[in-house]
Structures are given as structure tokens and as C-alpha cells.
N, C-alpha and C. Protein backbone atom coordinates (compact mmCIF):
# COMPACT_ATOMS: atom_id res chain seq x y z
N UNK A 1 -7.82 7.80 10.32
CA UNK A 1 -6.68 6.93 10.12
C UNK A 1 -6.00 7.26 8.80
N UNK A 2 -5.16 7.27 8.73
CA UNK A 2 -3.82 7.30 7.67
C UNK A 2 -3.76 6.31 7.18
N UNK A 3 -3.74 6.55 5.43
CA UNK A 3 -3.72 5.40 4.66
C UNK A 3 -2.23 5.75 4.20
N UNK A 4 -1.02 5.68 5.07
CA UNK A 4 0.37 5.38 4.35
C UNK A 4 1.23 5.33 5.72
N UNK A 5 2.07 4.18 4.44
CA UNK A 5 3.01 3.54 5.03
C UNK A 5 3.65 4.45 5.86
N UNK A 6 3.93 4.24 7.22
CA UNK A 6 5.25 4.85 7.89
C UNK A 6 6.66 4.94 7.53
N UNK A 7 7.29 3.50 6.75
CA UNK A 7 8.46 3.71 6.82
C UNK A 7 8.80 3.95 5.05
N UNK A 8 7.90 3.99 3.94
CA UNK A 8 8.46 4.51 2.17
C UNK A 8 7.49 5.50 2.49
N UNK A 9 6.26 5.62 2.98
CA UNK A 9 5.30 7.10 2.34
C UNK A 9 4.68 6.83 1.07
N UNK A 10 4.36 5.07 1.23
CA UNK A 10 3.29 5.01 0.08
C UNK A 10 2.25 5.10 0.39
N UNK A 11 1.66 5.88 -0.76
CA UNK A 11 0.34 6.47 -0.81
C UNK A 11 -0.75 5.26 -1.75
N UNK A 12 -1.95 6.20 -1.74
CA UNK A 12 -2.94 5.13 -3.09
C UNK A 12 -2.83 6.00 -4.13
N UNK A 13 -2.83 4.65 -5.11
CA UNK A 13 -2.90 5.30 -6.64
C UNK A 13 -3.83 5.19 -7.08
N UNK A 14 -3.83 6.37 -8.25
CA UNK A 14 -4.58 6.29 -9.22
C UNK A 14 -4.52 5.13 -10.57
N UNK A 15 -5.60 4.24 -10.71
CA UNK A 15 -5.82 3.23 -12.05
C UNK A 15 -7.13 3.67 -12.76
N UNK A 16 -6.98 3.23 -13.77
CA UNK A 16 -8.20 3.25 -14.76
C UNK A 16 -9.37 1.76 -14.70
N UNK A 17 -10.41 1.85 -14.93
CA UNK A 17 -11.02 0.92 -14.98
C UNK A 17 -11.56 0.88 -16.49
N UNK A 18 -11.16 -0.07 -17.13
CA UNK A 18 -11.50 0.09 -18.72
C UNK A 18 -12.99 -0.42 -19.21
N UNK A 19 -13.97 -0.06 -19.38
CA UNK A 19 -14.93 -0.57 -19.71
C UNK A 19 -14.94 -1.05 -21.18
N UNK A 20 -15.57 -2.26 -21.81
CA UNK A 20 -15.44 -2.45 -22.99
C UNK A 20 -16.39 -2.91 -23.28
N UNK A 21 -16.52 -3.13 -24.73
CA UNK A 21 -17.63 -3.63 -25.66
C UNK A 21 -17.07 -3.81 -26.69
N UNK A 22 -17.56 -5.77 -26.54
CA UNK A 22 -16.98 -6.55 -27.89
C UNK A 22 -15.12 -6.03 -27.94
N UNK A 23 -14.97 -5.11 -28.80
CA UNK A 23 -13.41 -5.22 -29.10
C UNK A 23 -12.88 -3.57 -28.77
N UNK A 24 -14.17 -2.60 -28.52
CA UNK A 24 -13.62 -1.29 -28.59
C UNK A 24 -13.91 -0.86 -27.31
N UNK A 25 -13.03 -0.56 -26.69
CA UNK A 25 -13.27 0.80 -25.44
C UNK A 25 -14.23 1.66 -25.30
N UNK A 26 -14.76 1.47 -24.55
CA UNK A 26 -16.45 1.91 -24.16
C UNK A 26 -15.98 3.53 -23.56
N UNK A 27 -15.05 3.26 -22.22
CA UNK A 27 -15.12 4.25 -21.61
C UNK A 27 -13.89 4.00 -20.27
N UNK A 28 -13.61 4.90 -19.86
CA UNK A 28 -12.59 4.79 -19.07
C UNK A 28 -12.74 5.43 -17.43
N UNK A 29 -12.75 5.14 -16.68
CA UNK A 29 -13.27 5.72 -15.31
C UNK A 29 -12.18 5.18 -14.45
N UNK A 30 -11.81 6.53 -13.59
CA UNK A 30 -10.83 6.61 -12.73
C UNK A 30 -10.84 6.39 -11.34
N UNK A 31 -9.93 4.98 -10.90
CA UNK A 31 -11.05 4.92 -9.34
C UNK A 31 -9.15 4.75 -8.60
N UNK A 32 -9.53 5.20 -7.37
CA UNK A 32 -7.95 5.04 -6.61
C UNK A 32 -7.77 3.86 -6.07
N UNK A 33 -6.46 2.73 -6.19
CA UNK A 33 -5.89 2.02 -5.49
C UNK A 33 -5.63 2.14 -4.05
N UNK A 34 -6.03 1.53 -3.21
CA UNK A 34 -5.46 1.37 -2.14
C UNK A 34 -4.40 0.94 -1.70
N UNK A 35 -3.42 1.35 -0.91
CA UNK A 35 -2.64 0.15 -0.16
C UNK A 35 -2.89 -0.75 0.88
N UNK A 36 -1.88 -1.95 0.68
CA UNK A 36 -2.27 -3.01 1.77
C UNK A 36 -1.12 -2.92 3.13
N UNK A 37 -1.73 -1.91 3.78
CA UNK A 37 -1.45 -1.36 5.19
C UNK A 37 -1.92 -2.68 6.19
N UNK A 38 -0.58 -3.04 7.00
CA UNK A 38 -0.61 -4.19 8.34
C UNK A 38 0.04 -3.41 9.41
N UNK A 39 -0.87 -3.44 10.46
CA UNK A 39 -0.46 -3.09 12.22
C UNK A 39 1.12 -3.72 12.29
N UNK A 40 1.88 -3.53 12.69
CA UNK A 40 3.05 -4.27 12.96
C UNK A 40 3.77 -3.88 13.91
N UNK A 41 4.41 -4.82 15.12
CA UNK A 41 4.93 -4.68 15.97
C UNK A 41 6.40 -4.99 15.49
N UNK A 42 7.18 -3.53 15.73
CA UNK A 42 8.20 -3.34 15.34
C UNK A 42 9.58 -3.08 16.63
N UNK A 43 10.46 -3.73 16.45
CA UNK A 43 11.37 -3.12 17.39
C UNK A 43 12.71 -2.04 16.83
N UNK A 44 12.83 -0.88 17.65
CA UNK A 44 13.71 -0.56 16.97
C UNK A 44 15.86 -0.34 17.25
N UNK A 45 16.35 -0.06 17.01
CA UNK A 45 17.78 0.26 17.40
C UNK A 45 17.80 -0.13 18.79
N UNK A 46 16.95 0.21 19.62
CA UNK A 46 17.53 0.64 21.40
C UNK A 46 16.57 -0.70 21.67
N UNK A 47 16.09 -1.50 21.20
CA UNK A 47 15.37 -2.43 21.49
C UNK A 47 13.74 -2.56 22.12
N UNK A 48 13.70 -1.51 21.75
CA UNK A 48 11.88 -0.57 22.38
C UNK A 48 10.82 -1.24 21.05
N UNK A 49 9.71 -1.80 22.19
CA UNK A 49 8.59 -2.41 20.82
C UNK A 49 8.06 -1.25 20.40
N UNK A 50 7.38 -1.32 19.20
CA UNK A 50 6.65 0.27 19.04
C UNK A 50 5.87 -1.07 17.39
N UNK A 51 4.49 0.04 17.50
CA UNK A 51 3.69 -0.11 16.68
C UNK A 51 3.25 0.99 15.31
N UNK A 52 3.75 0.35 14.39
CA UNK A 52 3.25 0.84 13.00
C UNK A 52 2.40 0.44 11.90
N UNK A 53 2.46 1.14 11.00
CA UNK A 53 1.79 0.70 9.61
C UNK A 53 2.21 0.51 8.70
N UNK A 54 2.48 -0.71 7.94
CA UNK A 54 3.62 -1.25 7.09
C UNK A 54 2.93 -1.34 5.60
N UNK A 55 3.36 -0.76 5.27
CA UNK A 55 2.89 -1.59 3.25
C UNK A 55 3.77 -2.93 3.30
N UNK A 56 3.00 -4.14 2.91
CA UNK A 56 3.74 -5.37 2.75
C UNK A 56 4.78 -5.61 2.02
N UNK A 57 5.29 -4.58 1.15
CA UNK A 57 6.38 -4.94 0.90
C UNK A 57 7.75 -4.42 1.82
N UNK A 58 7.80 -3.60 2.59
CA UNK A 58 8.35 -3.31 3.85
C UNK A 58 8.48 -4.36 4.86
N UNK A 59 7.50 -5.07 5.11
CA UNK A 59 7.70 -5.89 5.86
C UNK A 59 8.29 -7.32 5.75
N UNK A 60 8.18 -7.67 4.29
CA UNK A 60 9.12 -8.43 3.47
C UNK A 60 10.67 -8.42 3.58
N UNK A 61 10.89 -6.73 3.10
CA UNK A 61 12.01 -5.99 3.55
C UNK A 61 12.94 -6.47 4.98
N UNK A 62 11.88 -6.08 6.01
CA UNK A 62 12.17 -6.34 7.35
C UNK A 62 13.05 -7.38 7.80
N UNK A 63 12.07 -8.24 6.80
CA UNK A 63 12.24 -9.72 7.41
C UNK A 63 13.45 -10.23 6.70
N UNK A 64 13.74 -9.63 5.75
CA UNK A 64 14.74 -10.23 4.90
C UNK A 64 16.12 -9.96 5.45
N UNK A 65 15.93 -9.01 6.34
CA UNK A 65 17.25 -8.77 6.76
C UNK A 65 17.77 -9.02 8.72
């Protein structure tokens, strides 16, 4: 399965996870973000249902218009 959006091509990022102690930076370790990918039943132009994978802010998008 494909972790990106169909309709921007967002991917997962890269973040840091900061480890600390007391007040100074211990150490820094690199772990990837996921996106929050939803099944969505989409219709399009010609009025045909069809099913995708939405990053939620797309589907926000959707709806807004």
C-alpha cells in the first residue's frame, strides 16, 4: 500500500526527536512522520464514484467547495 495522497503527492516527513537532560540536548534521533491517509469515496466531473486516498487536509478542501 501507498503511503500518499492521490490528489497533492504528500509524502512522510522527516522530524527529529529531541532527547534531553535537565536543560541540555542529550541527543537527536531521526524518525519519519507519517501521513493521515482516509479511504474516500469520491465523485468525479462525469459523475462516476471512484475510491481514493486523501490526506485530510484535501478532504477539508473538498468539502469546502
Amino acid at each position: 500500500m501507498s503511503k500518499v495522497c492521490e490528489n497533492c503527492g504528500k509524502t512522510q516527513m522527516a522530524a527529529n526527536q529531541v532527547h534531553r537532560q535537565s536543560q541540555w540536548v542529550q541527543r537527536r534521533t531521526s524518525s519519519p512522520k507519517q501521513v493521515n491517509l482516509q479511504n474516500v469515496t469520491v465523485t468525479d466531473e462525469n459523475g462516476n464514484k471512484c475510491k481514493k486516498k486523501l490526506c485530510t487536509r484535501c478532504i477539508k478542501k473538498m468539502k469546502a467547495d
